[in-house]
N, C-alpha and C. Protein backbone atom coordinates (compact mmCIF):
# COMPACT_ATOMS: atom_id res chain seq x y z
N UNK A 1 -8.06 -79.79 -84.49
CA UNK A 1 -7.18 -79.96 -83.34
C UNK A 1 -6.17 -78.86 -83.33
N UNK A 2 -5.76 -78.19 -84.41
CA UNK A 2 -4.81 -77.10 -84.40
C UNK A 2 -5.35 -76.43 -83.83
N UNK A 3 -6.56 -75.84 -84.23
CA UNK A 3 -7.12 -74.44 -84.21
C UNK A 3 -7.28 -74.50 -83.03
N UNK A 4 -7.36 -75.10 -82.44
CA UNK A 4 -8.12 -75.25 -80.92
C UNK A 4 -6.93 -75.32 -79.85
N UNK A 5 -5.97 -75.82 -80.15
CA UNK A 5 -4.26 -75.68 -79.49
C UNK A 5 -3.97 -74.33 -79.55
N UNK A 6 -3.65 -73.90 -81.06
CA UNK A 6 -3.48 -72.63 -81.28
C UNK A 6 -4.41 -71.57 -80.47
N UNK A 7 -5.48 -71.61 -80.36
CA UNK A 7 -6.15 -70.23 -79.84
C UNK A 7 -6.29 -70.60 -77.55
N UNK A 8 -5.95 -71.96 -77.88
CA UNK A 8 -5.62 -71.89 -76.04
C UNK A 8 -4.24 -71.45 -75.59
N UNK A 9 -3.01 -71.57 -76.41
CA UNK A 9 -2.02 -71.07 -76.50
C UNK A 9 -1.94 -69.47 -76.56
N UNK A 10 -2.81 -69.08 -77.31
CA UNK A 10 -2.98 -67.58 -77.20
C UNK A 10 -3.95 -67.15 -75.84
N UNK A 11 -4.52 -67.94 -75.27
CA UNK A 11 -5.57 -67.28 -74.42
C UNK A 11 -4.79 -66.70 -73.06
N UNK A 12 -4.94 -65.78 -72.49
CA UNK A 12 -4.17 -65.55 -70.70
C UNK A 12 -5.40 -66.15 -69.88
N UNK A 13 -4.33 -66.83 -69.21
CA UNK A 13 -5.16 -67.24 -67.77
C UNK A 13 -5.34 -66.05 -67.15
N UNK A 14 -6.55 -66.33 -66.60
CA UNK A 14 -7.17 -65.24 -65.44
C UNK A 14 -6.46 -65.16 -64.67
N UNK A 15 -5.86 -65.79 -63.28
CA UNK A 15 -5.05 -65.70 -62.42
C UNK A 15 -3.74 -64.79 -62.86
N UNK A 16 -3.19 -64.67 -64.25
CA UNK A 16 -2.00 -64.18 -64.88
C UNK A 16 -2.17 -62.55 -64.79
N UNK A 17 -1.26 -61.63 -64.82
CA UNK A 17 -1.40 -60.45 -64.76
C UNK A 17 -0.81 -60.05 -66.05
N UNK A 18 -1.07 -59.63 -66.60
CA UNK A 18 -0.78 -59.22 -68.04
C UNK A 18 0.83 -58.84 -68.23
N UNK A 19 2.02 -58.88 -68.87
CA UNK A 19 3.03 -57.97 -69.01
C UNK A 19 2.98 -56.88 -69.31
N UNK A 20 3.59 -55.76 -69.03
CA UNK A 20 3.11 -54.53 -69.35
C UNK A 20 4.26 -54.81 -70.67
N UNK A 21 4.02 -53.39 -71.92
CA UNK A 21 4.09 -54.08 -73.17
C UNK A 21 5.44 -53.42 -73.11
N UNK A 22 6.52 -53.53 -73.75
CA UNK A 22 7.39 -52.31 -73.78
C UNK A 22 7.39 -51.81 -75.11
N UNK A 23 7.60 -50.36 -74.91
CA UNK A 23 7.62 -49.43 -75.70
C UNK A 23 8.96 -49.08 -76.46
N UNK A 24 10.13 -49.45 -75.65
CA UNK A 24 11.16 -49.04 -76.10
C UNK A 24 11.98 -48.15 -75.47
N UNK A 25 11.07 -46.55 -74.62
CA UNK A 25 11.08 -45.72 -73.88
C UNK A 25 11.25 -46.35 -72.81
N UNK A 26 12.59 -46.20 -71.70
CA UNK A 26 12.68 -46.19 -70.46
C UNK A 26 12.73 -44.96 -69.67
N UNK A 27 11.65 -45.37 -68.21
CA UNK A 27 11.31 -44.23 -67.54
C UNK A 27 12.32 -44.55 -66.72
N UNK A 28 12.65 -43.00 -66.44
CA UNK A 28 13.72 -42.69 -65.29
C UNK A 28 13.32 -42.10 -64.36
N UNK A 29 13.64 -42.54 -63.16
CA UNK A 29 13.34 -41.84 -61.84
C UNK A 29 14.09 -40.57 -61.34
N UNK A 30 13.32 -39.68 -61.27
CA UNK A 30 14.06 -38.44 -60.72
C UNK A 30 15.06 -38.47 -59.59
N UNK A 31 16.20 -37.81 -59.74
CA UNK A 31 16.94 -38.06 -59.11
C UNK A 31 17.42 -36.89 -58.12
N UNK A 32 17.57 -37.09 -56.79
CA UNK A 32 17.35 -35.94 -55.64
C UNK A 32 18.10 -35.36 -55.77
N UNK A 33 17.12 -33.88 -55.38
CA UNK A 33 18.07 -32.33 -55.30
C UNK A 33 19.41 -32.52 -54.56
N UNK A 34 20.47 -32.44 -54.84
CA UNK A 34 21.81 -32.20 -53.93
C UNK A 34 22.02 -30.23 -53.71
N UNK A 35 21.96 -30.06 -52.26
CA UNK A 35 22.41 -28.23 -52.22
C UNK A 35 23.75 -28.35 -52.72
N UNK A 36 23.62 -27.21 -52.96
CA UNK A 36 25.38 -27.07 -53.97
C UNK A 36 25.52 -26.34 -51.88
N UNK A 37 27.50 -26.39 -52.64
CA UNK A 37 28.05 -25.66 -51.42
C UNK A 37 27.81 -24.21 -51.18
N UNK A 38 27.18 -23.49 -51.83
CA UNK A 38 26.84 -22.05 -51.56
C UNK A 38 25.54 -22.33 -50.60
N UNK A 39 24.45 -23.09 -51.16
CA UNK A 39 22.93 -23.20 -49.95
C UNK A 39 23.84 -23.94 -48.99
N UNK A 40 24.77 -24.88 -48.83
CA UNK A 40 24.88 -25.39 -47.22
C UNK A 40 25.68 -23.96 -46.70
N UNK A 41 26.28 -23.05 -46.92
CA UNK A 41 26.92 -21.94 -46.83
C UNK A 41 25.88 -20.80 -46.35
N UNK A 42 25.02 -20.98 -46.90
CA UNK A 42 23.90 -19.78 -46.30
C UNK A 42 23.10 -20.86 -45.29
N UNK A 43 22.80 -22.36 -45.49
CA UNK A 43 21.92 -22.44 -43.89
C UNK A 43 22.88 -22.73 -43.06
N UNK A 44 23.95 -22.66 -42.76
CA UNK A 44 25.01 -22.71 -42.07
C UNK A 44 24.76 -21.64 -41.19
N UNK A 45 24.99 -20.47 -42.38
CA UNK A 45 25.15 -18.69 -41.80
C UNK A 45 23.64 -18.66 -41.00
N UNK A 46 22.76 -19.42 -41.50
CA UNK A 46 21.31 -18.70 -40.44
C UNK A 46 21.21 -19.24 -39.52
N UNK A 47 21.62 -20.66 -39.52
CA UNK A 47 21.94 -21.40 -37.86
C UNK A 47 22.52 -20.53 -36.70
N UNK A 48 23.56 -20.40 -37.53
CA UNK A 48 24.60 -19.53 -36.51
C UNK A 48 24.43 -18.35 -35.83
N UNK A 49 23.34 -17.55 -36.90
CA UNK A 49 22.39 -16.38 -36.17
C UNK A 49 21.41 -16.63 -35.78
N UNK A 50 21.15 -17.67 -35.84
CA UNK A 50 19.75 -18.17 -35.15
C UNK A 50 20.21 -17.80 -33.62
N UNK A 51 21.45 -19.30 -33.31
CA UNK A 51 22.27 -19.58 -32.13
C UNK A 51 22.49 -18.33 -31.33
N UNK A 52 22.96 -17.78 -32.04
CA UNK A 52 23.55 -16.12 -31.69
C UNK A 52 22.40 -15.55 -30.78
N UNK A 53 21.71 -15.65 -31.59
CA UNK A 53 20.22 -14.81 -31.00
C UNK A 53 19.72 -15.13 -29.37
N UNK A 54 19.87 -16.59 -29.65
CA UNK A 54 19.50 -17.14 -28.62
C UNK A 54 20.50 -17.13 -27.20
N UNK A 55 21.30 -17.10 -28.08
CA UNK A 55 22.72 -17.02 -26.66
C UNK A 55 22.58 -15.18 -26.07
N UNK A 56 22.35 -14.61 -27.09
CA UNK A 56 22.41 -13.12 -26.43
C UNK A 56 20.72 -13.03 -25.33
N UNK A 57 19.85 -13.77 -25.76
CA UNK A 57 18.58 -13.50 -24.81
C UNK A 57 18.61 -14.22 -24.02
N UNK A 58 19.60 -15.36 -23.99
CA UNK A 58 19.88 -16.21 -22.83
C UNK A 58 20.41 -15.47 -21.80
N UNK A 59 21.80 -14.82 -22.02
CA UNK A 59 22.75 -13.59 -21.66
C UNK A 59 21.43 -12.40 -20.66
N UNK A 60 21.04 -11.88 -21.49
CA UNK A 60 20.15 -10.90 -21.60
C UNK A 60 19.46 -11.00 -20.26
N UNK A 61 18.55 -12.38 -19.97
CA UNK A 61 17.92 -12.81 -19.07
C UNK A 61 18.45 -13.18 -17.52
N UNK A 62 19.86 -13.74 -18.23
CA UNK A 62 20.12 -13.84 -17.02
C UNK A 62 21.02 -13.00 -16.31
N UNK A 63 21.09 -12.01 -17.22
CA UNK A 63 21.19 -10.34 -16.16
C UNK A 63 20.33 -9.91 -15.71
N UNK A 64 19.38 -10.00 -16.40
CA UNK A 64 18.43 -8.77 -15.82
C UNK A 64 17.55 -9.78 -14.29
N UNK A 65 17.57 -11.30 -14.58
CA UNK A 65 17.26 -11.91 -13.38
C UNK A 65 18.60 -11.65 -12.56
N UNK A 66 19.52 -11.50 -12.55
CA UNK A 66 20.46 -11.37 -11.64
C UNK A 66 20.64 -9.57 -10.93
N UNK A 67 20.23 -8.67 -11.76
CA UNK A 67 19.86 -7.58 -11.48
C UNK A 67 18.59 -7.87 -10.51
N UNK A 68 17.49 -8.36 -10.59
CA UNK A 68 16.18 -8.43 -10.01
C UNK A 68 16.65 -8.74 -8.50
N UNK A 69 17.02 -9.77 -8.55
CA UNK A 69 18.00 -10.35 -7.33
C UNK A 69 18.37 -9.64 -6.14
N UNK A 70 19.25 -8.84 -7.29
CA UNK A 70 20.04 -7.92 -6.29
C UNK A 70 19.22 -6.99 -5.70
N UNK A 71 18.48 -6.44 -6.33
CA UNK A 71 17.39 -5.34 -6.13
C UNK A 71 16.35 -5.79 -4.90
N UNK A 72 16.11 -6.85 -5.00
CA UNK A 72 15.43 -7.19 -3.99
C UNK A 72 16.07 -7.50 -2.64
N UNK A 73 17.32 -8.34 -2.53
CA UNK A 73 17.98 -8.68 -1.35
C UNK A 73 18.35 -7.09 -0.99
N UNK A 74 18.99 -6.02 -1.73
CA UNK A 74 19.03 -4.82 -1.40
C UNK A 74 18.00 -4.22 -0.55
N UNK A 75 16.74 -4.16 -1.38
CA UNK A 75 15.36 -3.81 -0.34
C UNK A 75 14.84 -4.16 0.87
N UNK A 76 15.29 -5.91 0.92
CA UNK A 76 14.80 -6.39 2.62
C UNK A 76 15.59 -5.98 3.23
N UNK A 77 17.11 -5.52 3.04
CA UNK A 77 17.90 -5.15 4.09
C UNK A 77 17.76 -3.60 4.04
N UNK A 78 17.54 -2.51 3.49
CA UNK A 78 17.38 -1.38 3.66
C UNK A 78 15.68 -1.43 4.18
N UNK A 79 14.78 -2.29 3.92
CA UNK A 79 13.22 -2.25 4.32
C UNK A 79 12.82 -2.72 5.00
N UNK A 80 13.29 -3.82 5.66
CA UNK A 80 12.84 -5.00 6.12
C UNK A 80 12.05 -4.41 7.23
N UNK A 81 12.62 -3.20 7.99
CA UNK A 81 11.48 -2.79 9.75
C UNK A 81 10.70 -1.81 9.51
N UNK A 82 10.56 -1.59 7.79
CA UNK A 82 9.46 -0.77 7.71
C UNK A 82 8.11 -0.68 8.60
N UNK A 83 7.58 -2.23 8.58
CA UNK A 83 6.09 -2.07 9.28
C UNK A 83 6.75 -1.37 10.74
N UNK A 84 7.87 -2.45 11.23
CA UNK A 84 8.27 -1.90 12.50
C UNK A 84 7.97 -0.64 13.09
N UNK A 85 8.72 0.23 12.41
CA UNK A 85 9.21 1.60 12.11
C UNK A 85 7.72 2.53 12.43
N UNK A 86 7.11 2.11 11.65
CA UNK A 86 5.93 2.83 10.73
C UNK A 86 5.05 2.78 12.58
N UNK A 87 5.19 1.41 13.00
CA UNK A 87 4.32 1.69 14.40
C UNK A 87 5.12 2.04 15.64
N UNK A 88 6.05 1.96 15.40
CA UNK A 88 7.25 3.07 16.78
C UNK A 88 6.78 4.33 16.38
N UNK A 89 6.76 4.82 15.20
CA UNK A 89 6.62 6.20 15.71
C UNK A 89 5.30 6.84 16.26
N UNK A 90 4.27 5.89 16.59
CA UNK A 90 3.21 6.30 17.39
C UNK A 90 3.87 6.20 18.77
N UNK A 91 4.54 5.92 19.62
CA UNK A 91 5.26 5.98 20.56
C UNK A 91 6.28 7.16 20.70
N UNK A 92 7.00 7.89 19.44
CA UNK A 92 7.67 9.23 19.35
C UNK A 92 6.22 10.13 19.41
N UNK A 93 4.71 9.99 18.63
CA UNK A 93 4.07 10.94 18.54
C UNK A 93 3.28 11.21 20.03
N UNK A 94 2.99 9.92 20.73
CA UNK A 94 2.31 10.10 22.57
C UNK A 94 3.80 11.23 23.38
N UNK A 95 4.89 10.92 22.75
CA UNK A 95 5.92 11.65 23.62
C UNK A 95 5.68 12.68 23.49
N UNK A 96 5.34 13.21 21.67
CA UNK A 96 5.61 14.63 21.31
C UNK A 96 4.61 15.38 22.30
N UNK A 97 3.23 14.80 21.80
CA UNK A 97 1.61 15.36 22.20
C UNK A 97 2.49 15.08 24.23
N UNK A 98 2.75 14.39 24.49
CA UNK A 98 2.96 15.05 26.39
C UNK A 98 3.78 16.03 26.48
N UNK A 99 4.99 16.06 25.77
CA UNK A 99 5.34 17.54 25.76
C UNK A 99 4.99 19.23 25.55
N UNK A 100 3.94 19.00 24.46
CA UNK A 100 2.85 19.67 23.85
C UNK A 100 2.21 20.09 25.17
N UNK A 101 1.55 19.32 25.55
CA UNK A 101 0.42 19.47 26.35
C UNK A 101 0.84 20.22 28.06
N UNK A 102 2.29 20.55 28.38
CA UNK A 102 2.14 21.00 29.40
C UNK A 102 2.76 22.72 28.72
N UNK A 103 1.88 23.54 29.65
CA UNK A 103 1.94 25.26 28.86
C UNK A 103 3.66 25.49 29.34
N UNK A 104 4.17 26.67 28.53
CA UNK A 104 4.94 27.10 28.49
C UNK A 104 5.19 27.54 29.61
N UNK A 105 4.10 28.22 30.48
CA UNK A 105 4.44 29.69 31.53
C UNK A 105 4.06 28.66 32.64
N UNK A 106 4.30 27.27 32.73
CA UNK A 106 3.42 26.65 33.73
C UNK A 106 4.69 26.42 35.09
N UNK A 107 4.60 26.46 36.15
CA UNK A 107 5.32 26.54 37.16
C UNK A 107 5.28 24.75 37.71
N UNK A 108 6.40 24.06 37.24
CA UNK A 108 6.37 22.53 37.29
C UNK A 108 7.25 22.28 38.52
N UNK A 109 6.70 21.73 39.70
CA UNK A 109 8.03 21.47 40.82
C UNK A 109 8.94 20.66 39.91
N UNK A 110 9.95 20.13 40.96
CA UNK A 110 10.90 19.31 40.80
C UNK A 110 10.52 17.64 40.06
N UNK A 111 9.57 17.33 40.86
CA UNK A 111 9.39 16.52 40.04
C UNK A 111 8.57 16.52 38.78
N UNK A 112 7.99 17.31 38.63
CA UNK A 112 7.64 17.35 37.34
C UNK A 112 8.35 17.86 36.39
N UNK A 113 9.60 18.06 36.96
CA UNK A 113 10.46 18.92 35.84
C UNK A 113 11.28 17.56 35.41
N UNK A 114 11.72 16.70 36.37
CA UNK A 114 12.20 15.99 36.45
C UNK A 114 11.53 14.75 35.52
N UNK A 115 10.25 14.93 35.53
CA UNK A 115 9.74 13.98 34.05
C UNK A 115 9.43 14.35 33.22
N UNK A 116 9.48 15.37 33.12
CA UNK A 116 9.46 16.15 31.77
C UNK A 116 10.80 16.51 30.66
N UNK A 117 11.87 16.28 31.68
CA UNK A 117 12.97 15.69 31.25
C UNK A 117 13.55 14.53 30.81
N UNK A 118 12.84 13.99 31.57
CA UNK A 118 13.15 12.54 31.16
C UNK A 118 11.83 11.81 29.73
N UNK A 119 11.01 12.63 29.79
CA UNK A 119 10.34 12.49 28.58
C UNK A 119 10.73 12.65 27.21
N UNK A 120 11.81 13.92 27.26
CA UNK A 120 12.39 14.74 26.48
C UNK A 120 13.56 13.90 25.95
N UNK A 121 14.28 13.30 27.08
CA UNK A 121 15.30 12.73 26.54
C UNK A 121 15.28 11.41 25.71
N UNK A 122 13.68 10.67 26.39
CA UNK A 122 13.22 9.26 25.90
C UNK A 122 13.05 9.94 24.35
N UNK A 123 12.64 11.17 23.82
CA UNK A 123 12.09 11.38 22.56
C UNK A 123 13.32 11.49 21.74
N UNK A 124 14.10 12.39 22.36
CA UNK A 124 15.68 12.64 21.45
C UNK A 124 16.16 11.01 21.31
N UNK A 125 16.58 10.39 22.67
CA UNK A 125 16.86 8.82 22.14
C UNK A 125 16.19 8.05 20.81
N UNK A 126 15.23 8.07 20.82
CA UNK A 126 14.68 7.55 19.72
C UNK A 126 14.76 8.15 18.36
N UNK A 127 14.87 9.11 18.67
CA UNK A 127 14.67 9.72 17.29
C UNK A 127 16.05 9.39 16.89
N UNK A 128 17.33 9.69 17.47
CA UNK A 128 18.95 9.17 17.37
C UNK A 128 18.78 7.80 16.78
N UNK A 129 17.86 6.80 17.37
CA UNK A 129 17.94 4.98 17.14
C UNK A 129 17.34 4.86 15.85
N UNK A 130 16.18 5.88 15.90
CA UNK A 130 15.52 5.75 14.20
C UNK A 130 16.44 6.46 13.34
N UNK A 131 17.09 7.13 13.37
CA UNK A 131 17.85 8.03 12.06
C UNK A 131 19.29 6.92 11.97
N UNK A 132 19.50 6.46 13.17
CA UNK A 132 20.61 5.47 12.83
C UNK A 132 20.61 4.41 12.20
N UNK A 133 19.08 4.41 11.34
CA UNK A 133 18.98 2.82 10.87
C UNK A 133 18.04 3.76 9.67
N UNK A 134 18.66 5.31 9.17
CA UNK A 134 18.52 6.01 8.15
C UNK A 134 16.88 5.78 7.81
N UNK A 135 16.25 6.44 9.28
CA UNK A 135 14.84 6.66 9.08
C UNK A 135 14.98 8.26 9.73
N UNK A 136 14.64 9.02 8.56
CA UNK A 136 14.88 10.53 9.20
C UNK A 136 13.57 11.45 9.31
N UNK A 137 13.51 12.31 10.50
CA UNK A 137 12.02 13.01 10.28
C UNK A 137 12.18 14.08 9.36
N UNK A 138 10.56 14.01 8.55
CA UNK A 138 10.40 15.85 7.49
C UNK A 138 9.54 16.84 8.61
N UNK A 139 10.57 17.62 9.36
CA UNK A 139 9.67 18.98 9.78
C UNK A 139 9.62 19.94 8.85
N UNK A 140 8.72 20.00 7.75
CA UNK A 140 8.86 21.02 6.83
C UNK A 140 8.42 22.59 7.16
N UNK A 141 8.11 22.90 8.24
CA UNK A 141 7.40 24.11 7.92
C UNK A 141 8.63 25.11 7.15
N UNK A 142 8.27 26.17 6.92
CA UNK A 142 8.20 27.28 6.48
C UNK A 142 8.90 26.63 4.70
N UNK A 143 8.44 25.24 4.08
CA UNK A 143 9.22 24.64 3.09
C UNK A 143 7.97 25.32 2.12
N UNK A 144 8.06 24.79 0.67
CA UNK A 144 7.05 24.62 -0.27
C UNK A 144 6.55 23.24 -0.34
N UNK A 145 5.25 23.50 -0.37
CA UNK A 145 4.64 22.05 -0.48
C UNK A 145 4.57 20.95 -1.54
N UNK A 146 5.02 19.99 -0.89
CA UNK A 146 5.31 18.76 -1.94
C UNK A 146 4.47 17.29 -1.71
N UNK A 147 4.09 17.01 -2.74
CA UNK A 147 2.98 15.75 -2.55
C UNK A 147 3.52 14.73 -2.48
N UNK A 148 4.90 14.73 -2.75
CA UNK A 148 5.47 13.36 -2.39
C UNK A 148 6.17 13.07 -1.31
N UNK A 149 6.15 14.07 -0.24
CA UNK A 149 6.25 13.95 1.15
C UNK A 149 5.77 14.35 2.11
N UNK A 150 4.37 16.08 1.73
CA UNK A 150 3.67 16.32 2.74
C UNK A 150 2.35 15.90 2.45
N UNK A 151 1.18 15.79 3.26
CA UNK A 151 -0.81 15.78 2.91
C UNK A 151 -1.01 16.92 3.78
N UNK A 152 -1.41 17.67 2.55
CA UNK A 152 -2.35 19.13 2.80
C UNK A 152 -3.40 18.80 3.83
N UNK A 153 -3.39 19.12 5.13
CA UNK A 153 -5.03 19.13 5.84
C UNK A 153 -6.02 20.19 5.72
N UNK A 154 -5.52 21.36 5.94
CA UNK A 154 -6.35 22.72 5.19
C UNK A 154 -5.06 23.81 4.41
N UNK A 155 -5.85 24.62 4.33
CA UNK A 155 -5.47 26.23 3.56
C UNK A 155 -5.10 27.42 4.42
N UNK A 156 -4.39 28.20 4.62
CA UNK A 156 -4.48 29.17 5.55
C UNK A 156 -4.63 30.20 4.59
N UNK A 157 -5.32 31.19 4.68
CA UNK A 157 -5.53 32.16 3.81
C UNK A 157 -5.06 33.53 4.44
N UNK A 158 -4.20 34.79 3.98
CA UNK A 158 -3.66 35.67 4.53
C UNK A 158 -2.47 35.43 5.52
N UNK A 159 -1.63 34.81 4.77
CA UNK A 159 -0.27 34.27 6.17
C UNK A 159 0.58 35.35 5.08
N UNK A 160 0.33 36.12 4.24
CA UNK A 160 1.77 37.00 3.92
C UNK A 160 2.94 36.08 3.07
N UNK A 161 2.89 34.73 3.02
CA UNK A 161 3.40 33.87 2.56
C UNK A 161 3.23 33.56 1.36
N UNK A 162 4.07 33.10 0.26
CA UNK A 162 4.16 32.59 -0.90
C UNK A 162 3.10 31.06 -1.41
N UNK A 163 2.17 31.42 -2.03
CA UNK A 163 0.83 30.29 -2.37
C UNK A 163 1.78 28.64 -2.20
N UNK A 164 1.44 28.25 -1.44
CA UNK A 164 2.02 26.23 -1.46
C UNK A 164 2.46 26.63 -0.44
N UNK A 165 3.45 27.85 0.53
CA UNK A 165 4.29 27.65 1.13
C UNK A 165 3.63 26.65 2.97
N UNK A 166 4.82 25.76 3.57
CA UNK A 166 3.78 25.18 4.56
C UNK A 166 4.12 26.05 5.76
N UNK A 167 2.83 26.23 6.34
CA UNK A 167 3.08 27.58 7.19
C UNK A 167 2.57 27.09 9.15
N UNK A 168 1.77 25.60 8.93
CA UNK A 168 1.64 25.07 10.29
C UNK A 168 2.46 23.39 10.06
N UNK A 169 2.61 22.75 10.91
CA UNK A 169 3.26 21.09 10.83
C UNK A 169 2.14 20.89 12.25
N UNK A 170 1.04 19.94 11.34
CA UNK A 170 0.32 19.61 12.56
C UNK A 170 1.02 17.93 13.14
N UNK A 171 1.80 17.05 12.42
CA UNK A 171 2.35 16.14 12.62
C UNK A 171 3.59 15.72 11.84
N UNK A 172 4.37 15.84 12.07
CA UNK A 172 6.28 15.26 11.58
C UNK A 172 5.29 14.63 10.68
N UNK A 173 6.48 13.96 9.22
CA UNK A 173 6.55 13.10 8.86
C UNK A 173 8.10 11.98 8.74
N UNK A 174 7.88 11.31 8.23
CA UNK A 174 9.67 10.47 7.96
C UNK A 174 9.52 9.62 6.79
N UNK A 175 11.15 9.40 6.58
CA UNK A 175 11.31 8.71 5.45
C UNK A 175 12.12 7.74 5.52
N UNK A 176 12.27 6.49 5.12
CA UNK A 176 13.14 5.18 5.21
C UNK A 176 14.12 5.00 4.16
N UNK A 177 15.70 5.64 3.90
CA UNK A 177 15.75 5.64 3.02
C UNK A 177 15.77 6.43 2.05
N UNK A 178 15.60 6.17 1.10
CA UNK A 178 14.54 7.27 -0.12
C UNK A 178 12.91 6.92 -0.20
N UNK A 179 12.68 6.42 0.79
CA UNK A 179 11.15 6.22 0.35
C UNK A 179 10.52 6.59 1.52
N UNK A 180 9.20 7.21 1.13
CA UNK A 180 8.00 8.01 2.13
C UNK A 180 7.57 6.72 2.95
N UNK A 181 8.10 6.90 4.36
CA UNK A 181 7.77 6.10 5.50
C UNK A 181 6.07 6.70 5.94
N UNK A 182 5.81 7.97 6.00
CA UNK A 182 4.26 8.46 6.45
C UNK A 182 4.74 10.24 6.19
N UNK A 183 3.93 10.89 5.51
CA UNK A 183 3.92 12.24 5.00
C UNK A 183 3.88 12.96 6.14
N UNK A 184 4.22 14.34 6.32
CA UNK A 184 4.03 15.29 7.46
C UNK A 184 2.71 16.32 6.52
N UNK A 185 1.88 16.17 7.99
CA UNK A 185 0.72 16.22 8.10
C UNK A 185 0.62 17.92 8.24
N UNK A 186 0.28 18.52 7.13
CA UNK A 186 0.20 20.13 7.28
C UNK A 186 -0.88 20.88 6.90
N UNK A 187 -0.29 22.28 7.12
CA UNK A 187 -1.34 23.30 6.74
C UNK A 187 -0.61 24.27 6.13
N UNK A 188 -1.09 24.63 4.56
CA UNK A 188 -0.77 25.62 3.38
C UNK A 188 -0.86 26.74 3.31
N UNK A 189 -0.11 27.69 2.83
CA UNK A 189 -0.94 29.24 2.94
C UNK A 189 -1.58 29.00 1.35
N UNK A 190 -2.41 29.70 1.34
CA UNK A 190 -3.13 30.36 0.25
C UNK A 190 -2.63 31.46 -0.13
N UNK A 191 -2.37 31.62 -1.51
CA UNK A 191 -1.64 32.83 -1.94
C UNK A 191 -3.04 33.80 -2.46
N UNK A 192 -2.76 34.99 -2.24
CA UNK A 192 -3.72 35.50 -2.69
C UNK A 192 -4.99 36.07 -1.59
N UNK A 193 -5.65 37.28 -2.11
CA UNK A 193 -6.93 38.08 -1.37
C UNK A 193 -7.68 37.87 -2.69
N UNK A 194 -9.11 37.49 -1.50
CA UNK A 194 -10.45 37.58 -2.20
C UNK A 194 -10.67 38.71 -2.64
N UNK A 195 -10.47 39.25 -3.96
CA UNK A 195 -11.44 40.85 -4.76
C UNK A 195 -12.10 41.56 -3.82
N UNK A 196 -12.30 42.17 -3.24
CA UNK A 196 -13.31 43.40 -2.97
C UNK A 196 -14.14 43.59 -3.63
N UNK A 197 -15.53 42.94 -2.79
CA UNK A 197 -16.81 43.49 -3.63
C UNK A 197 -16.94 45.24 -3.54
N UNK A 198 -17.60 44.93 -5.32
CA UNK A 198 -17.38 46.31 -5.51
C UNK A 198 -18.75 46.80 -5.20
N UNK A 199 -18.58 48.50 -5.28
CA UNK A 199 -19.74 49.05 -3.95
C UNK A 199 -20.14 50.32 -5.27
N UNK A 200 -21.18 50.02 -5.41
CA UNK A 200 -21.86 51.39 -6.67
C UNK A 200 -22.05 53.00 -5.75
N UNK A 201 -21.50 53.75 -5.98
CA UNK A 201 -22.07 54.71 -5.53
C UNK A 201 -23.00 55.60 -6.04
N UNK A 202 -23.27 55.44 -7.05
CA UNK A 202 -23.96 56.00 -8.10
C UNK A 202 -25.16 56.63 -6.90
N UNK A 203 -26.11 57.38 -7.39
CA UNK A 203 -27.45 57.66 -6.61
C UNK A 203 -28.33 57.48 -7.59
């Protein structure tokens, strides 16, 4: 009857979870990093240039959008009758070409003098209404030729003239501004004589 008390007394129930045994050794739990005041001192300092950074490209942006702005409301009011513009002066060029077209030595009665005047003056008017809204014509002849305000149509070769120089204006051009409204339409001298073929006389 002992033995049998005794060794059920020693037995663990299944359901029981064992004690863990002690050793003597107590484990200690690590205990969290604290930043000393020098690291909160430096992420302090990189915040602040972070911030910085951001405030100057904030800055940054909203100049250069406020520059954009301006640049543009500037342009519709100096541009805005470009297309306008650009097709009035086919109405200065029918004036020019009727003036053109009657000869110099031609004997015009009265009334034809009389609309030929009044043609003349319709052309000066306009041209006054376009330059007053700083659209001005390029009559370049006798200029050097420039691609950012005349188009070469041909070459004249032997004008005595300096190579580029423009030596015919087959059509005005104008400008809006600072900017090329339609190029004046010309003709170049060619600088320079073709060599002389050479002639052997030899026999």
């Amino acid at each position: 009857m002992t033995d049998d008390s005794e060794n059920k007394d020693n037995e663990t129930p299944e359901n029981e979870v064992p004690e863990p045994e002690v050793t003597g050794e107590e484990t200690t739990a690590e205990a969290p990093v604290e930043n000393t005041p020098d690291d909160k001192l430096v992420l302090a300092a990189a915040e602040i240039a972070d911030l910085k950074d951001r405030l100057l490209r904030a800055v940054a942006e909203t100049e250069n959008l406020r520059r954009r702005s301006d640049r543009e409301k500037s342009d519709a009011a100096n541009y805005a009758m470009t297309a306008f513009a650009r097709d009035l002066l086919s109405v200065g060029d029918n004036l020019r070409r009727a003036l053109d077209s009657i000869p110099q030595e031609a004997d015009l009665g009265d009334n034809a003098k009389t609309l030929v005047e009044g043609i003349e003056m319709t052309e000066r008017e306009l041209l006054n209404m376009l330059e007053r809204h700083n659209i001005k014509k390029i009559d370049p002849l006798g200029e050097k030729f420039s691609h950012d305000l005349h188009q070469a149509l041909f070459e004249v070769p032997d004008t005595g003239k300096e190579d580029g120089t423009i030596v015919q204006v087959m059509q005005v051009g104008f400008v809006i501004k600072d900017r090329l409204l339609r190029p004046a339409m010309v003709g170049v001298a060619k600088g320079g004589e073709a060599p002389a073929a050479h002639v052997d006389t030899k026999v």
